[in-house]
Protein backbone atom coordinates (compact mmCIF):
# COMPACT_ATOMS: atom_id res chain seq x y z
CA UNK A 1 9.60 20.90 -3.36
CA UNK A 2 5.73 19.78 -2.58
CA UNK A 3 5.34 18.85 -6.45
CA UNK A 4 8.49 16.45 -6.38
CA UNK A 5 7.70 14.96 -3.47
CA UNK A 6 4.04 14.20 -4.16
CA UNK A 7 5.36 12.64 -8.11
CA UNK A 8 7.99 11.08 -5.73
CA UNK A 9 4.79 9.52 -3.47
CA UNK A 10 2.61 9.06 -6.14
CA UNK A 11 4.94 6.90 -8.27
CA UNK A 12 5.90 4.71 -4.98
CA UNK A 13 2.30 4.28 -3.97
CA UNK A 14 2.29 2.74 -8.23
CA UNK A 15 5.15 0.51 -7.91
CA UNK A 16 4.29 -0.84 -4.40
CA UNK A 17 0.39 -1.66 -5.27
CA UNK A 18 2.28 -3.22 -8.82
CA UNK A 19 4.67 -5.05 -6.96
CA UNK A 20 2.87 -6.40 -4.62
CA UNK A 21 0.38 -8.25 -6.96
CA UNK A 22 3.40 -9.56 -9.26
CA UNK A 23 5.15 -11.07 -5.97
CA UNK A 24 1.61 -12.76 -5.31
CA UNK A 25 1.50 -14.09 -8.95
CA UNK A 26 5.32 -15.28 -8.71
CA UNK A 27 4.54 -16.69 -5.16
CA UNK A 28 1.48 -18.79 -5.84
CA UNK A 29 3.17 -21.09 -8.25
CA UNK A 30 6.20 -21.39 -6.25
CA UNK A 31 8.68 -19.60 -8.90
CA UNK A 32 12.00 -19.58 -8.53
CA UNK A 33 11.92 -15.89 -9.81
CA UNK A 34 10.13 -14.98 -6.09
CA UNK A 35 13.30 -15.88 -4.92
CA UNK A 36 15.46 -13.56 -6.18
CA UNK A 37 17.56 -10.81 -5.11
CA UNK A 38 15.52 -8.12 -6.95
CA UNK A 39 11.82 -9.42 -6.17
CA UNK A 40 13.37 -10.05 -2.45
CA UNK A 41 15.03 -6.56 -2.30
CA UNK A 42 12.97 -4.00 -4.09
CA UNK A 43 9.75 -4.14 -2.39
CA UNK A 44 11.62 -2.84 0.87
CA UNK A 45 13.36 0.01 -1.43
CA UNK A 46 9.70 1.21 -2.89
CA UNK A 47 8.24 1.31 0.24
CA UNK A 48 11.10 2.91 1.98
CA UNK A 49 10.78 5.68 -0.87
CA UNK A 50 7.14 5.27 -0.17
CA UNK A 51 7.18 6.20 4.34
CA UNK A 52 10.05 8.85 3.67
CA UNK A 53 8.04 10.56 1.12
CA UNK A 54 4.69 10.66 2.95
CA UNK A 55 6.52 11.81 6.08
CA UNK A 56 8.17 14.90 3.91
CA UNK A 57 4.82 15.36 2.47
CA UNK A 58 3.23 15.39 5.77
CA UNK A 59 5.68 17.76 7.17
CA UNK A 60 5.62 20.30 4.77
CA UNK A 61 1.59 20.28 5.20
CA UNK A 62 2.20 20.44 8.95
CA UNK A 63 -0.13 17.63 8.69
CA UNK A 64 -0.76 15.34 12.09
CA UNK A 65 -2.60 12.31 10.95
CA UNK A 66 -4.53 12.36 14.95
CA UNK A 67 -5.66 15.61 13.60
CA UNK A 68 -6.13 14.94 9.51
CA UNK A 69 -9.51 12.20 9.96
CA UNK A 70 -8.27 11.20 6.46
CA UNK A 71 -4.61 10.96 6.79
CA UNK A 72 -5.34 8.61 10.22
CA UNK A 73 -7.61 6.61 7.81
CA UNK A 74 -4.91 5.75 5.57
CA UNK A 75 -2.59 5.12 8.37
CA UNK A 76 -4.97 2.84 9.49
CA UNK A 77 -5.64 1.17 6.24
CA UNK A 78 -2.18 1.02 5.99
CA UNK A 79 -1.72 -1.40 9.11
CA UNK A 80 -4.27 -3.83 7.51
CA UNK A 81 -2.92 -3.73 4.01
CA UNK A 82 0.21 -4.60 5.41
CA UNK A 83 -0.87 -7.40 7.92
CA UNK A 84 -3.33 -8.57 4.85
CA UNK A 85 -0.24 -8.31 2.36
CA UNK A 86 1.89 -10.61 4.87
CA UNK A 87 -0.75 -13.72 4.88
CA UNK A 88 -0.88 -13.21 1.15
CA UNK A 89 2.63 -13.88 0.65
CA UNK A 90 4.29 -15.27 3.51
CA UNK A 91 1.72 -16.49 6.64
CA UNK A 92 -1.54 -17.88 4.76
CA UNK A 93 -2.19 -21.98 6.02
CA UNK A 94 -3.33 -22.61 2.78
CA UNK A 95 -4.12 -21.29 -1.34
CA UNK A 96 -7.66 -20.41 -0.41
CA UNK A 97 -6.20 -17.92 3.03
CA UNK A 98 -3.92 -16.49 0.50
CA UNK A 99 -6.18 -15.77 -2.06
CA UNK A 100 -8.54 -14.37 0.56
CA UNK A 101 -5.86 -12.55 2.14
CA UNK A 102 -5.13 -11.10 -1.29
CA UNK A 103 -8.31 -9.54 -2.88
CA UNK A 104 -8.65 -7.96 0.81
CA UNK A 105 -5.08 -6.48 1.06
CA UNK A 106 -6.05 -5.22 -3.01
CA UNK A 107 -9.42 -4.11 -1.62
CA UNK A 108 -7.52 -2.20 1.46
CA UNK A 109 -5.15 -0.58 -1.24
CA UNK A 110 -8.03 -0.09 -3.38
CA UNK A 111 -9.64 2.08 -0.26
CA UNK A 112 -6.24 3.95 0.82
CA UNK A 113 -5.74 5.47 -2.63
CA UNK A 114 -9.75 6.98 -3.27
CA UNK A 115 -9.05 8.30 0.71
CA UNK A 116 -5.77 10.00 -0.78
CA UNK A 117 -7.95 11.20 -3.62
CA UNK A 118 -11.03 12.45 -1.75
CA UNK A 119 -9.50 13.90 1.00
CA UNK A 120 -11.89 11.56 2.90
CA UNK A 121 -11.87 9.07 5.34
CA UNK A 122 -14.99 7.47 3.40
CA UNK A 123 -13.07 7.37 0.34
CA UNK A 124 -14.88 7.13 -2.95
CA UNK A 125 -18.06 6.11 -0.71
CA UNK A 126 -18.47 9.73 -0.13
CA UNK A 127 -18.95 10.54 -3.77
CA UNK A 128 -21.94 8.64 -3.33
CA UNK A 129 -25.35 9.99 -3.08
């Protein structure tokens, strides 16, 4: 069960990171194709798949993130992705806020996954020497 559910996890964490940066490249020029039902639609199916299997994940490692310093930093890096994510596609004033909004919500994504990987809250920083 732990093995499907972490392929299940891994694969969402893929497809939500990919989608995300091709719903920034169709929403910068204005493309119809942003519009659609599919670009509209999936992102909220991937990252349902995405909460559901993190929580079965976390359950079945009786994991508490208040108690797991690395699973609270991806919670936490989480909540800023997504906030960053939103200005990138839907809130930012102007190109330049998106953009900006962008390579940080990439960077935040960026820093969730080497957390998942190390085990870490530092990430791949505390590969360092």
């Amino acid at each position: 069960m732990y093995s499907l559910l972490k392929w299940a996890h891994v694969s969402a964490v893929a497809l939500s990171g990919l989608g995300f940066v091709l719903r920034y490249a169709l929403v910068r020029p204005g493309s119809a194709a942003a519009r659609t039902a599919l670009v509209r639609i999936a992102p909220h199916v991937v990252d349902a798949m995405l909460l559901a299997t993190a929580i079965g994940l976390a359950w079945l490692l009786n994991a508490n993130p208040l108690a797991v310093p690395w699973l609270g930093a991806k919670l936490l890096g989480l909540a800023l992705y997504i906030v960053l994510g939103t200005i990138a596609l839907k809130r930012g004033s102007t190109p330049g806020v998106r953009a900006g909004a962008f390579l940080a919500a990439v960077s935040c994504y960026a820093y969730i996954v080497s957390v998942a990987l190390t085990k870490d809250p530092w990430g791949i920083a505390s590969l360092l020497p």
